[in-house]
C-alpha atoms as a PDB file:
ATOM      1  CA  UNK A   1      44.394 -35.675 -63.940  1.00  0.00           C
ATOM      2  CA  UNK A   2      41.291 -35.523 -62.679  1.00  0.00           C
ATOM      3  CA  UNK A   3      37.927 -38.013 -63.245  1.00  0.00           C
ATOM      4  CA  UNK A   4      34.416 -36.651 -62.271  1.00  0.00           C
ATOM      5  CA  UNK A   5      31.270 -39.061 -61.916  1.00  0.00           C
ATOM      6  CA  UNK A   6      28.051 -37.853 -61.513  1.00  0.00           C
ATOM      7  CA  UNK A   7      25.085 -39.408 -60.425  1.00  0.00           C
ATOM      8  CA  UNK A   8      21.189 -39.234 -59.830  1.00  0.00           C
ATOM      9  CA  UNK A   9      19.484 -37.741 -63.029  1.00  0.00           C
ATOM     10  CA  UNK A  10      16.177 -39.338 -63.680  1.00  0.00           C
ATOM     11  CA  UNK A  11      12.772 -38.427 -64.713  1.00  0.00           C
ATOM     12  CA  UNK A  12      10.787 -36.257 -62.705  1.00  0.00           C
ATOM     13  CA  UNK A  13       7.413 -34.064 -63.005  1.00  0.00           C
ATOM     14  CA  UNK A  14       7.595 -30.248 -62.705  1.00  0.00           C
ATOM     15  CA  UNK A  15       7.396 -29.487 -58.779  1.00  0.00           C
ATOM     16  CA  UNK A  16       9.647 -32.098 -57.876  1.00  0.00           C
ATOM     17  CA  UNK A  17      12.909 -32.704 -56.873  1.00  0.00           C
ATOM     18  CA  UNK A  18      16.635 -33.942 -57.650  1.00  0.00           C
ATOM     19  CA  UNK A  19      19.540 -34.474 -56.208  1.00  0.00           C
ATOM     20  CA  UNK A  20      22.779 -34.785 -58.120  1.00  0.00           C
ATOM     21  CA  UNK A  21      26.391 -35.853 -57.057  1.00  0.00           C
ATOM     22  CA  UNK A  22      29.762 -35.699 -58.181  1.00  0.00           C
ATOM     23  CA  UNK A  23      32.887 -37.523 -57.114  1.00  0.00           C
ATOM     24  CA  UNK A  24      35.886 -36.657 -58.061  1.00  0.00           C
ATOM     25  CA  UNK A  25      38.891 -38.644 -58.457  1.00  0.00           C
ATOM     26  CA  UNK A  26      42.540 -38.494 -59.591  1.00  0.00           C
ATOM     27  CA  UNK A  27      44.604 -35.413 -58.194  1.00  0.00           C
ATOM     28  CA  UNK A  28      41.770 -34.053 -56.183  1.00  0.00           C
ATOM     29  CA  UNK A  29      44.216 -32.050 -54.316  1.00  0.00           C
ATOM     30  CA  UNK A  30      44.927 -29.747 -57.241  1.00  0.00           C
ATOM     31  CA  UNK A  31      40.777 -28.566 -57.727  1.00  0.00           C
ATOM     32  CA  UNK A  32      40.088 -25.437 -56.575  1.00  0.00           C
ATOM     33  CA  UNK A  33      36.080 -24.791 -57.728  1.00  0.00           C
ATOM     34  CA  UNK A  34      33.669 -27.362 -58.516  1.00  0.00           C
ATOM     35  CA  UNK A  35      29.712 -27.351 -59.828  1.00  0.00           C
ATOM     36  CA  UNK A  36      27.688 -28.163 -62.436  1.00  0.00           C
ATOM     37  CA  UNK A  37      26.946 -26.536 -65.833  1.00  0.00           C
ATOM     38  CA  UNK A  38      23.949 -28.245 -68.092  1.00  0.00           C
ATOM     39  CA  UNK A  39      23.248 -28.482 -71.772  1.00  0.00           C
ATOM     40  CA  UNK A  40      20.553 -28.480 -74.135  1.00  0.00           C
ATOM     41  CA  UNK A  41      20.948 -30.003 -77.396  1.00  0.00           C
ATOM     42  CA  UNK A  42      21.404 -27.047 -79.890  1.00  0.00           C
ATOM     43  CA  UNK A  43      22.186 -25.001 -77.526  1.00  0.00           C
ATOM     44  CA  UNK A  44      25.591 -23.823 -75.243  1.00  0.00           C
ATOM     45  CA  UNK A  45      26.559 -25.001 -72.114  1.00  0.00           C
ATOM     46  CA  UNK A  46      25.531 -22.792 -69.077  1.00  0.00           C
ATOM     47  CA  UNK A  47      26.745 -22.383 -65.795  1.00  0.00           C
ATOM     48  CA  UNK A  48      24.213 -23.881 -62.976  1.00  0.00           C
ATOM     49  CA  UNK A  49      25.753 -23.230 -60.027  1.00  0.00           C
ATOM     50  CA  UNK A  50      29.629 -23.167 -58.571  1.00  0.00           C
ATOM     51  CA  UNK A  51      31.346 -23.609 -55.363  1.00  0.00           C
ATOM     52  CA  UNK A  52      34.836 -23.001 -54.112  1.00  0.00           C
ATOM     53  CA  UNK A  53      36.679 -24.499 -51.779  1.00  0.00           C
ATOM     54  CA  UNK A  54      36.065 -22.384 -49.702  1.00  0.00           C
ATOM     55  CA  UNK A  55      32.694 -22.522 -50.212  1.00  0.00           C
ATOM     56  CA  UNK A  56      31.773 -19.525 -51.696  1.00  0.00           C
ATOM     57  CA  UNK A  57      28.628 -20.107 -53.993  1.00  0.00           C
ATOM     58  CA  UNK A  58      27.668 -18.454 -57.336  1.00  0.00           C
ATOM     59  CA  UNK A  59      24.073 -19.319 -58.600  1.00  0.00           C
ATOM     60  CA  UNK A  60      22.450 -19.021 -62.061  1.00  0.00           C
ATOM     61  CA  UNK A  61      19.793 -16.475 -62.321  1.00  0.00           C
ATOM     62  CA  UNK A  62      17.519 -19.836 -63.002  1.00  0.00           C
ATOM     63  CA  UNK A  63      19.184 -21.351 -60.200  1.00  0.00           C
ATOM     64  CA  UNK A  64      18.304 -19.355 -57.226  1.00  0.00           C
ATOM     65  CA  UNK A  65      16.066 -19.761 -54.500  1.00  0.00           C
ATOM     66  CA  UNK A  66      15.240 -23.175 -56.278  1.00  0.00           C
ATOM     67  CA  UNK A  67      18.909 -25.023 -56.419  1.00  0.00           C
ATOM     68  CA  UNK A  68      21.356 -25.746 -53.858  1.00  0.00           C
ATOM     69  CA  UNK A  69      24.846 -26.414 -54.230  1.00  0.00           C
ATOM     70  CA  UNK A  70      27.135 -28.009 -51.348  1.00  0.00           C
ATOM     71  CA  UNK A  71      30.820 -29.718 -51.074  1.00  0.00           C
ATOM     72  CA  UNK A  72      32.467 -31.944 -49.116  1.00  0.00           C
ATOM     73  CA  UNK A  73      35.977 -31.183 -49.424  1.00  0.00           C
ATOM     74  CA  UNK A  74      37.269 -34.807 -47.703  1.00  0.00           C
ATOM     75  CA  UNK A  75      35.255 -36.652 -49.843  1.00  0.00           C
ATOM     76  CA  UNK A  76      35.937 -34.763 -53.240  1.00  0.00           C
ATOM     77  CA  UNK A  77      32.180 -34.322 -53.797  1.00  0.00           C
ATOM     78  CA  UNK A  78      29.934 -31.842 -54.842  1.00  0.00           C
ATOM     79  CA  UNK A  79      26.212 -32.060 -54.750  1.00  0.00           C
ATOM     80  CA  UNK A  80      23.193 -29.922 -56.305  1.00  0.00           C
ATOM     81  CA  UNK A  81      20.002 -30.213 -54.942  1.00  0.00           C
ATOM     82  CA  UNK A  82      17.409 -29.442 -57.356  1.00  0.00           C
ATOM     83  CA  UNK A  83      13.755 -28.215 -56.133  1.00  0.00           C
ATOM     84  CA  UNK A  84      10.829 -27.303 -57.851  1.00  0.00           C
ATOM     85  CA  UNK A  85      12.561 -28.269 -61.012  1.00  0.00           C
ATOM     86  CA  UNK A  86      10.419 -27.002 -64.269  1.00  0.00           C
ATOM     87  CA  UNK A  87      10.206 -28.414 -67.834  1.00  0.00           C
ATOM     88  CA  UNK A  88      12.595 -25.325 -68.911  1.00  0.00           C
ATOM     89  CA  UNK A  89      15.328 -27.482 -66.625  1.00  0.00           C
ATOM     90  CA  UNK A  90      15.450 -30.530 -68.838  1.00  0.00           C
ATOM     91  CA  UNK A  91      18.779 -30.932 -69.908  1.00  0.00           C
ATOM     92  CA  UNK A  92      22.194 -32.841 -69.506  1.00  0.00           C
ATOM     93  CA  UNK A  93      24.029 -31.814 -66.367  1.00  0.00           C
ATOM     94  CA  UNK A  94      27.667 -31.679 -66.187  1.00  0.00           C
ATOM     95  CA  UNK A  95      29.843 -31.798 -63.534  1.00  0.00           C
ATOM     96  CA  UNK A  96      32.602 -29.562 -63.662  1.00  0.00           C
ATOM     97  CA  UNK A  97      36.213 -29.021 -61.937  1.00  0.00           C
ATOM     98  CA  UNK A  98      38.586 -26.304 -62.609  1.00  0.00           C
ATOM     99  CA  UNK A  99      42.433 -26.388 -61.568  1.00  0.00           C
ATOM    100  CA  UNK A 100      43.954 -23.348 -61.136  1.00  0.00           C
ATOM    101  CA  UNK A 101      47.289 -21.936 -61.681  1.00  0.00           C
ATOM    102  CA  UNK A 102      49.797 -22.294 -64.592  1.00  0.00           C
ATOM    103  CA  UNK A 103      48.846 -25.630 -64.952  1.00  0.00           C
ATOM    104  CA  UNK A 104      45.002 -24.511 -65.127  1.00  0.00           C
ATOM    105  CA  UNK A 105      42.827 -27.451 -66.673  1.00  0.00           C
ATOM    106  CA  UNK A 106      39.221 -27.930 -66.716  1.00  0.00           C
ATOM    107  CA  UNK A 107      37.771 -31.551 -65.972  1.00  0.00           C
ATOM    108  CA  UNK A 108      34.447 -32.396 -67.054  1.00  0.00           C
ATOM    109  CA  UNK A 109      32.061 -35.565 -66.528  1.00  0.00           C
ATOM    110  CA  UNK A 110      30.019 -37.471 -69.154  1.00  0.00           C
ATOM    111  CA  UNK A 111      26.685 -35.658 -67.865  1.00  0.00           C
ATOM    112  CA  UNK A 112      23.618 -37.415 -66.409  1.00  0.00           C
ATOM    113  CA  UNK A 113      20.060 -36.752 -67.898  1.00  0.00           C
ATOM    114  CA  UNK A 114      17.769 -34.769 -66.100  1.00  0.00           C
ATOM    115  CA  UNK A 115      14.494 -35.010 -67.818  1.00  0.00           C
ATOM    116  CA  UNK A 116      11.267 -32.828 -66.329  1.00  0.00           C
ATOM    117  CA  UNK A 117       7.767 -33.624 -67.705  1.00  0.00           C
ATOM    118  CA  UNK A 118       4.814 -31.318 -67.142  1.00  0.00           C
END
């Protein structure tokens, strides 16, 4: 299997800035896309932003031009920079790894907070 960990939620005011990070664990050979998907209480889970590895990149409509996302396929990481964050992106983030193939799984973290005041 495969175990995520995320890191560096926090408390920040609108305007500023976060940086997540994910390592990833476990059979890290068998991932094929990784990112990060957040959550709302009372609401669904939504895709943030996703990257092969390969690197190709699929944004969020909320996402872009605001959020990068970036991989390092050695270290089994995946990191989301977060800029000019807004009280609309308070949520929990979740990082997120997908095996493909017949033996397709998906692997999910335990989230980190990311709380925006105004």
């Amino acid at each position: 299997q495969v175990q995520l960990v995320e890191s560096g939620g926090g408390l920040v005011q609108a305007g500023g800035s976060l940086r997540l990070s994910c390592v990833a664990s476990g059979l890290t050979w068998s991932i094929g896309v990784m990112g990060w998907y957040r959550q709302v209480p009372g609401q669904r889970r939504e895709l943030v932003a996703t990257i092969t590895r390969e690197g190709i990149i699929e944004l969020s409509h909320s996402a872009k031009g605001r959020f990068t996302i970036s991989r390092d396929n050695a270290k089994n990481t995946v990191t989301l920079q977060m800029n000019n964050l807004t009280v609309e992106d308070t949520a929990r983030y979740y990082c997120h790894a997908g095996r493909p193939g017949p033996l397709s799984a998906d692997f999910w973290g335990q989230g980190t907070e990311v709380t925006v005041s105004s």
